[in-house]
Protein backbone atom coordinates (compact mmCIF):
# COMPACT_ATOMS: atom_id res chain seq x y z
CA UNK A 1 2.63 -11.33 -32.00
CA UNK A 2 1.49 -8.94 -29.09
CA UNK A 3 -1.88 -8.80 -28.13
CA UNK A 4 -3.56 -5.50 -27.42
CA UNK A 5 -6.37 -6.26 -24.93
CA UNK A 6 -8.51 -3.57 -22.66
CA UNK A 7 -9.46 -4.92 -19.68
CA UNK A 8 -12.18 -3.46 -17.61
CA UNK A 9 -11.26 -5.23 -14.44
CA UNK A 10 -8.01 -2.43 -14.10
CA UNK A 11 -9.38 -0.05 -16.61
CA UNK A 12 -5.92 0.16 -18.70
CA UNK A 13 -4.25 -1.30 -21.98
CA UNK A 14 -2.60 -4.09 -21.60
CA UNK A 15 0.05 -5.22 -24.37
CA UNK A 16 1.15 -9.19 -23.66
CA UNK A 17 3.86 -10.43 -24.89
CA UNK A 18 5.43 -13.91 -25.15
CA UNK A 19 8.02 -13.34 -22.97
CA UNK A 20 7.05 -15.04 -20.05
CA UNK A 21 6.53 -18.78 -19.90
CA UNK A 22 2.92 -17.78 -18.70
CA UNK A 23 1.70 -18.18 -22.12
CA UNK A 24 -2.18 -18.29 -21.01
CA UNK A 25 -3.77 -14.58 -20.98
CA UNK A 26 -4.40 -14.52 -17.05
CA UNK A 27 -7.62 -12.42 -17.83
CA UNK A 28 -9.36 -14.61 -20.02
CA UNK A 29 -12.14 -16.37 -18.26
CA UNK A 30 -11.99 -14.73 -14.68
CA UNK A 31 -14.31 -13.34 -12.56
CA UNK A 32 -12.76 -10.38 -11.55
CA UNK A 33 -12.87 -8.66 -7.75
CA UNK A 34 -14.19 -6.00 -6.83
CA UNK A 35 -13.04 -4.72 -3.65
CA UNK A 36 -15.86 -3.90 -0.62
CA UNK A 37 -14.07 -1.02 0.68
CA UNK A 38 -14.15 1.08 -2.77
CA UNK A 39 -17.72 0.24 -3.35
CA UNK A 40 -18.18 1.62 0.17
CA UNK A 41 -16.55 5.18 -0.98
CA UNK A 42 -18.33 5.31 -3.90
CA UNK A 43 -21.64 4.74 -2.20
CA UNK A 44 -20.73 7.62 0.14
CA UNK A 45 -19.93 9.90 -3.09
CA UNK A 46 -23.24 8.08 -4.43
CA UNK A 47 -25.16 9.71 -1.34
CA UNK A 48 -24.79 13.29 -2.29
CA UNK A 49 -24.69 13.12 -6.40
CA UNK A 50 -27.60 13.59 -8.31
CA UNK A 51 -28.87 13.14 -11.74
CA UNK A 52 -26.37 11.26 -14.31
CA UNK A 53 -23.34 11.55 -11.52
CA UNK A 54 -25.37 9.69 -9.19
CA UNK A 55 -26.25 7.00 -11.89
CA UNK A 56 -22.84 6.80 -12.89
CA UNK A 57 -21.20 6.24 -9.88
CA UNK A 58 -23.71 3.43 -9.02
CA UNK A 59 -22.54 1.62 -12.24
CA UNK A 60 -19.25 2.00 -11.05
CA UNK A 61 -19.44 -0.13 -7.24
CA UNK A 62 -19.95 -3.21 -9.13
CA UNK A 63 -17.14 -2.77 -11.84
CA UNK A 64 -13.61 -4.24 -10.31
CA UNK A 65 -10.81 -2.18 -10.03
CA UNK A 66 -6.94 -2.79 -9.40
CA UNK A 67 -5.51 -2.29 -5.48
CA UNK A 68 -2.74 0.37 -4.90
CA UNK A 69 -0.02 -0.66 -3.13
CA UNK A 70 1.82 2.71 -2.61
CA UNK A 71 1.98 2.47 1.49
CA UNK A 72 4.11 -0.45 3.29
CA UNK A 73 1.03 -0.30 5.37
CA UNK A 74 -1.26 -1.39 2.27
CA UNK A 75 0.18 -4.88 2.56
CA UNK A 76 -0.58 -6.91 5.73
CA UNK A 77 -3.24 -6.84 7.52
CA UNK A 78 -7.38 -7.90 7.81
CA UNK A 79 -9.95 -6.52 5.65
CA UNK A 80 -9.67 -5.45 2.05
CA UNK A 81 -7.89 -2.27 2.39
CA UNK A 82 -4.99 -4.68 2.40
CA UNK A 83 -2.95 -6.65 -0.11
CA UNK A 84 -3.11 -9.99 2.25
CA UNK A 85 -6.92 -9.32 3.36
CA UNK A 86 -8.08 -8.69 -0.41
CA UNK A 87 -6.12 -11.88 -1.46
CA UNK A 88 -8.14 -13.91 1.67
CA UNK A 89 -11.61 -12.58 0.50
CA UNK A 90 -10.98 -13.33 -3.10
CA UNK A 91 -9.72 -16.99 -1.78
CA UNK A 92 -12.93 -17.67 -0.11
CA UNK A 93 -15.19 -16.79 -3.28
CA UNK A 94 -16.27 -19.88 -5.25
CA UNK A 95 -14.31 -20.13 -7.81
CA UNK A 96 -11.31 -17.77 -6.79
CA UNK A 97 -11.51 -14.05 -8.35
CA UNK A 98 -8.62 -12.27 -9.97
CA UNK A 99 -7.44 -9.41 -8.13
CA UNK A 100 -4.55 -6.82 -9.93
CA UNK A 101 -2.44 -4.59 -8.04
CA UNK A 102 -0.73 -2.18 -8.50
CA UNK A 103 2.96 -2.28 -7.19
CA UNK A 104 4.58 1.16 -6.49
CA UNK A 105 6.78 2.71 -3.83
CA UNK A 106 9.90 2.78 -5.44
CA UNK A 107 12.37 5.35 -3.33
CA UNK A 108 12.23 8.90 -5.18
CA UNK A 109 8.84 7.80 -6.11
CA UNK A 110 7.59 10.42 -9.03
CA UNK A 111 10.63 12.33 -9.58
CA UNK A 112 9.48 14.72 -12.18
CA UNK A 113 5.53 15.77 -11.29
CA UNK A 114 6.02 14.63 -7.91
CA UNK A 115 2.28 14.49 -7.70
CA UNK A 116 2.33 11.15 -5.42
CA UNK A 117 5.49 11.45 -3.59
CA UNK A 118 6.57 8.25 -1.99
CA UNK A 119 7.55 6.95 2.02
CA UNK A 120 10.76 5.93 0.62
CA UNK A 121 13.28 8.17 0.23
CA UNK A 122 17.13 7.88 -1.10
CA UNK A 123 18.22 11.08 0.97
CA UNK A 124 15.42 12.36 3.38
CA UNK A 125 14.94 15.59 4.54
CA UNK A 126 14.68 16.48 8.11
CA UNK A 127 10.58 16.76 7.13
CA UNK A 128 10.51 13.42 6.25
CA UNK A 129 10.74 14.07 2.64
CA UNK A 130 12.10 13.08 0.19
CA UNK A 131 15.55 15.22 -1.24
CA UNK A 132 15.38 14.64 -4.88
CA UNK A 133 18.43 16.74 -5.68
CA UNK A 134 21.17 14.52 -3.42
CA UNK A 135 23.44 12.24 -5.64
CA UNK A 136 24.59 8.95 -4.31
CA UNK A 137 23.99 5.57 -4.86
CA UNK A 138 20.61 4.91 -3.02
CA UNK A 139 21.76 2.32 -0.64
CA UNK A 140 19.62 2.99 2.26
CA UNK A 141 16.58 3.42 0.44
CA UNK A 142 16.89 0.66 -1.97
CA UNK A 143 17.56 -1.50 1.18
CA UNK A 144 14.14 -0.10 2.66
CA UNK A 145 12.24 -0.78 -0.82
CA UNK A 146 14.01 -4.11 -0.63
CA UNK A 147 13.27 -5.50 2.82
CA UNK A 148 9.90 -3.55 4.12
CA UNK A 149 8.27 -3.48 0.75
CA UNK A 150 9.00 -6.01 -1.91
CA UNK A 151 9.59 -8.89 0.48
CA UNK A 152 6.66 -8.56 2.84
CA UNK A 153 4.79 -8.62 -0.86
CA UNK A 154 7.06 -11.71 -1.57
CA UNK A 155 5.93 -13.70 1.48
CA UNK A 156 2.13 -12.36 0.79
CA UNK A 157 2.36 -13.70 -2.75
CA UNK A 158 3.60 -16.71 -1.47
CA UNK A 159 0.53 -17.71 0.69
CA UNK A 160 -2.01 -16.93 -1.90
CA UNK A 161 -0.53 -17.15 -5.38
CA UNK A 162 -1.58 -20.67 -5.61
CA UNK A 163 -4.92 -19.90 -4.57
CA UNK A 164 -5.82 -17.00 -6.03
CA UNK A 165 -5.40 -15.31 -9.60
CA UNK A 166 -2.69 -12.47 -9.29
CA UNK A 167 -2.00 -9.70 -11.93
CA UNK A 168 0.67 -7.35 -10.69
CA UNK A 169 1.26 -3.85 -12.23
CA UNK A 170 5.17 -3.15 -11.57
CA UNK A 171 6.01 0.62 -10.52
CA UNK A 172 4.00 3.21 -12.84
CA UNK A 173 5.92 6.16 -14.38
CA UNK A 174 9.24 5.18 -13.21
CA UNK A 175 11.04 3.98 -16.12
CA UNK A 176 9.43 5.94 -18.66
CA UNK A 177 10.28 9.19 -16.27
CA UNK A 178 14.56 8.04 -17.10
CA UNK A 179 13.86 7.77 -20.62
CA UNK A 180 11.83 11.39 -21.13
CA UNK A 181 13.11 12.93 -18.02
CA UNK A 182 16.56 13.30 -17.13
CA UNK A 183 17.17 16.55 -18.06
CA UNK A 184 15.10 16.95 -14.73
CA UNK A 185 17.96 16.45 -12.06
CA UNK A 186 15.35 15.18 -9.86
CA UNK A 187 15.55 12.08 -12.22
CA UNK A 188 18.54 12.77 -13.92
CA UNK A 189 20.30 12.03 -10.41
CA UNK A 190 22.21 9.02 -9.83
CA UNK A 191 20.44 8.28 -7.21
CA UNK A 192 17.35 8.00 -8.66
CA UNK A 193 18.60 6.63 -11.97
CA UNK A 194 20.13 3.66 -9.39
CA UNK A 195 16.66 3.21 -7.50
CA UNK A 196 14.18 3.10 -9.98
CA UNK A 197 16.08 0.62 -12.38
CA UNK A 198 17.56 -1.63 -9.46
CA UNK A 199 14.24 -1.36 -7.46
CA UNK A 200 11.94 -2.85 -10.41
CA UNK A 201 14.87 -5.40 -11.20
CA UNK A 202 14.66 -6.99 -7.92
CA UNK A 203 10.85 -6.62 -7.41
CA UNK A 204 10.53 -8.47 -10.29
CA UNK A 205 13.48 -10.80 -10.32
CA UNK A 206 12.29 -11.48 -6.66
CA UNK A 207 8.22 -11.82 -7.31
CA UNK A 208 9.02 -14.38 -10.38
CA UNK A 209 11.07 -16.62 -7.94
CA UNK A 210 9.43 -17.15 -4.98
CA UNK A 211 5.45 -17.19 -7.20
CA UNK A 212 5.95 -18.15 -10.66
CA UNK A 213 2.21 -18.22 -11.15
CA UNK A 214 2.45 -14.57 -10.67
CA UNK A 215 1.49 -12.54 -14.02
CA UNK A 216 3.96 -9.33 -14.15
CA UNK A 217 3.41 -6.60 -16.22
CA UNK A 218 5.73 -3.89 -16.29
CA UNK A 219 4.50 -0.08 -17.00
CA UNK A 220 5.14 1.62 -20.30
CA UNK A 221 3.56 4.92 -19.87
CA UNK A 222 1.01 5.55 -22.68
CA UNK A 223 1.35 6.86 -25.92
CA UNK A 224 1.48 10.28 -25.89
CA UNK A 225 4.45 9.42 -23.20
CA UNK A 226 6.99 7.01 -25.04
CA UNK A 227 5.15 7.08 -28.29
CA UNK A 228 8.18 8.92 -29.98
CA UNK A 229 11.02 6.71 -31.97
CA UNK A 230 13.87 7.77 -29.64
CA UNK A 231 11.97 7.70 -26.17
CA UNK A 232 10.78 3.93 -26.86
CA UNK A 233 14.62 3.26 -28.23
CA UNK A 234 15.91 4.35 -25.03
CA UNK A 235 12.78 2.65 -22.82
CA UNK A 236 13.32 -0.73 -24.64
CA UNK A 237 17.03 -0.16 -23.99
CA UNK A 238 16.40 0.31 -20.32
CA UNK A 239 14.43 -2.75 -19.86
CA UNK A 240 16.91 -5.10 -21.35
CA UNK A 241 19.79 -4.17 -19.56
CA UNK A 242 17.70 -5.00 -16.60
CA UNK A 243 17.90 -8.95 -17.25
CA UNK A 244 14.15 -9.04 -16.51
CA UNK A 245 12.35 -10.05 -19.92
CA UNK A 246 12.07 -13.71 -19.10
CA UNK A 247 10.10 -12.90 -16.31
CA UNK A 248 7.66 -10.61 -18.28
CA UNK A 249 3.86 -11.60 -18.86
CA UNK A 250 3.55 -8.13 -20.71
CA UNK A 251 3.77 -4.18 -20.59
CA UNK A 252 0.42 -2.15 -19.18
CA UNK A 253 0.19 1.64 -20.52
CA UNK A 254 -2.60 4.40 -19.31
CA UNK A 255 -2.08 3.08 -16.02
CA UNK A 256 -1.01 6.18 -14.28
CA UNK A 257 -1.46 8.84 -17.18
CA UNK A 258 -4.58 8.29 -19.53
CA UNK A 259 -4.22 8.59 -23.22
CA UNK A 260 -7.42 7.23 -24.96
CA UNK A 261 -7.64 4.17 -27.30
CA UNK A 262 -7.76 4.41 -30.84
CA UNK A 263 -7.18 2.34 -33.98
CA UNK A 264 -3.88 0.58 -33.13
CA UNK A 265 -1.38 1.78 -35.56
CA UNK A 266 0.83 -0.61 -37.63
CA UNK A 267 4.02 0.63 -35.87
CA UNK A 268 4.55 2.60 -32.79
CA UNK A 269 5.67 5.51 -34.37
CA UNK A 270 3.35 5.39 -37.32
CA UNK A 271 0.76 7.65 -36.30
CA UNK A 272 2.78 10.74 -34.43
CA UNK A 273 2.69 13.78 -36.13
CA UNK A 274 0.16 13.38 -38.77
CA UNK A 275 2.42 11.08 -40.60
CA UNK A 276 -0.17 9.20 -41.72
């Protein structure tokens, strides 16, 4: 049976599943953390709002939130604007708090809005950029997403996992993008057909090895997104050829793109087009 939970700590639906030997919600019975340097940009938005802006916002420092990684930079590093310095503060609180990030900097990073274009890149651009159109087979950029990203998280998750409560979020919009989207040839492409499915294979293959405590949920869009028969066919189709179910606490929609909660609906296509 799945379990539709919405958790306030990372403000999105999470569906668990009982794939994953982690059979104990990782949620239930936390204290969650809420990270010093967001509170500190909200107070500075807090400083020139007024009225029920201003009240709003305040509500919102104390409420946690989950930690982007979308920059190799994000990772190491003092202080809470990184992965390893969030993990060290939430390890000195008494008991532990649960801290959720958010893993994503696949190469070709948001190939069809391209609204949060990534550092990695399977063909770059003498910009910098990122070519979206080149074919190929993505070695160099996988190897970059591989060696600079997922493993310096790998040797992060090592120190802490047993210490802290981890919740990781793997690579928003990427999947769902090849199962709506490849009639865009900025998915569509080999290359980035290649990165995003052997990317979140090894991220998660790798994170499940080296810290088993580790809960892994991997994105699903939202509803509005792979709510239709064919596009979940062809999503669910996509993550078993991966080989990565075993090492699955769950799926977490509205992560990236926000549909709001409703009733849940019997089946996943029961509610789309007025069909009951």
């Amino acid at each position: 049976t799945n379990i539709i939970e919405l958790n306030s700590a990372v403000g999105m639906s999470i569906v668990n599943t009982t794939l994953h030997a982690l059979s104990v919600n990782p949620f239930v019975g936390r204290s969650f953390y809420v990270n010093p340097v967001y509170s500190k940009e909200l107070g500075l938005s807090i400083s020139s709002a007024e009225g029920q802006t201003k009240a709003t916002l305040e509500e919102m420092q104390d409420v946690p939130s989950a930690y982007w990684l979308d920059k190799k930079a994000k990772i190491l590093g003092e202080g809470t604007g990184t992965m390893e310095g969030i993990l060290a503060d939430a390890a000195a609180k008494s008991p532990p708090q649960l801290v959720t990030f958010i893993v994503y900097d696949l190469p070709n990073r948001d190939c069809h809005a391209k609204a949060s274009n990534g550092e990695i890149c399977c063909t770059y651009n003498e910009d910098g950029t990122c070519d979206y159109d080149a074919a190929g087979d993505c070695t160099a950029g996988l190897a970059e997403y591989k060696s600079e990203y997922i493993d310096t998280i790998v040797s992060v998750l090592q120190k802490y996992a047993s210490l802290v409560p981890i919740v990781l979020v793997i690579e928003p919009d990427s999947l769902p993008n090849l199962s709506t989207n490849m009639a865009d040839p900025r998915c569509g492409n080999s290359a980035t057909q290649t990165a995003y499915k052997e990317g979140v294979a090894y991220a998660v293959k790798s994170i499940a090895a080296a810290a088993p405590e580790v809960a892994i949920y991997l994105d699903a869009g939202h509803g509005g997104w792979l709510g239709w028969k064919n596009n979940m066919q062809d999503y669910v189709a996509t993550i078993r050829s991966l080989g990565v179910t075993q090492h699955l606490r769950g799926f977490a929609t509205n992560v990236a793109g926000y549909q709001p909660l409703g009733t849940m609906c019997p089946t996943y296509d029961w509610c789309l087009n007025n069909a009951h």
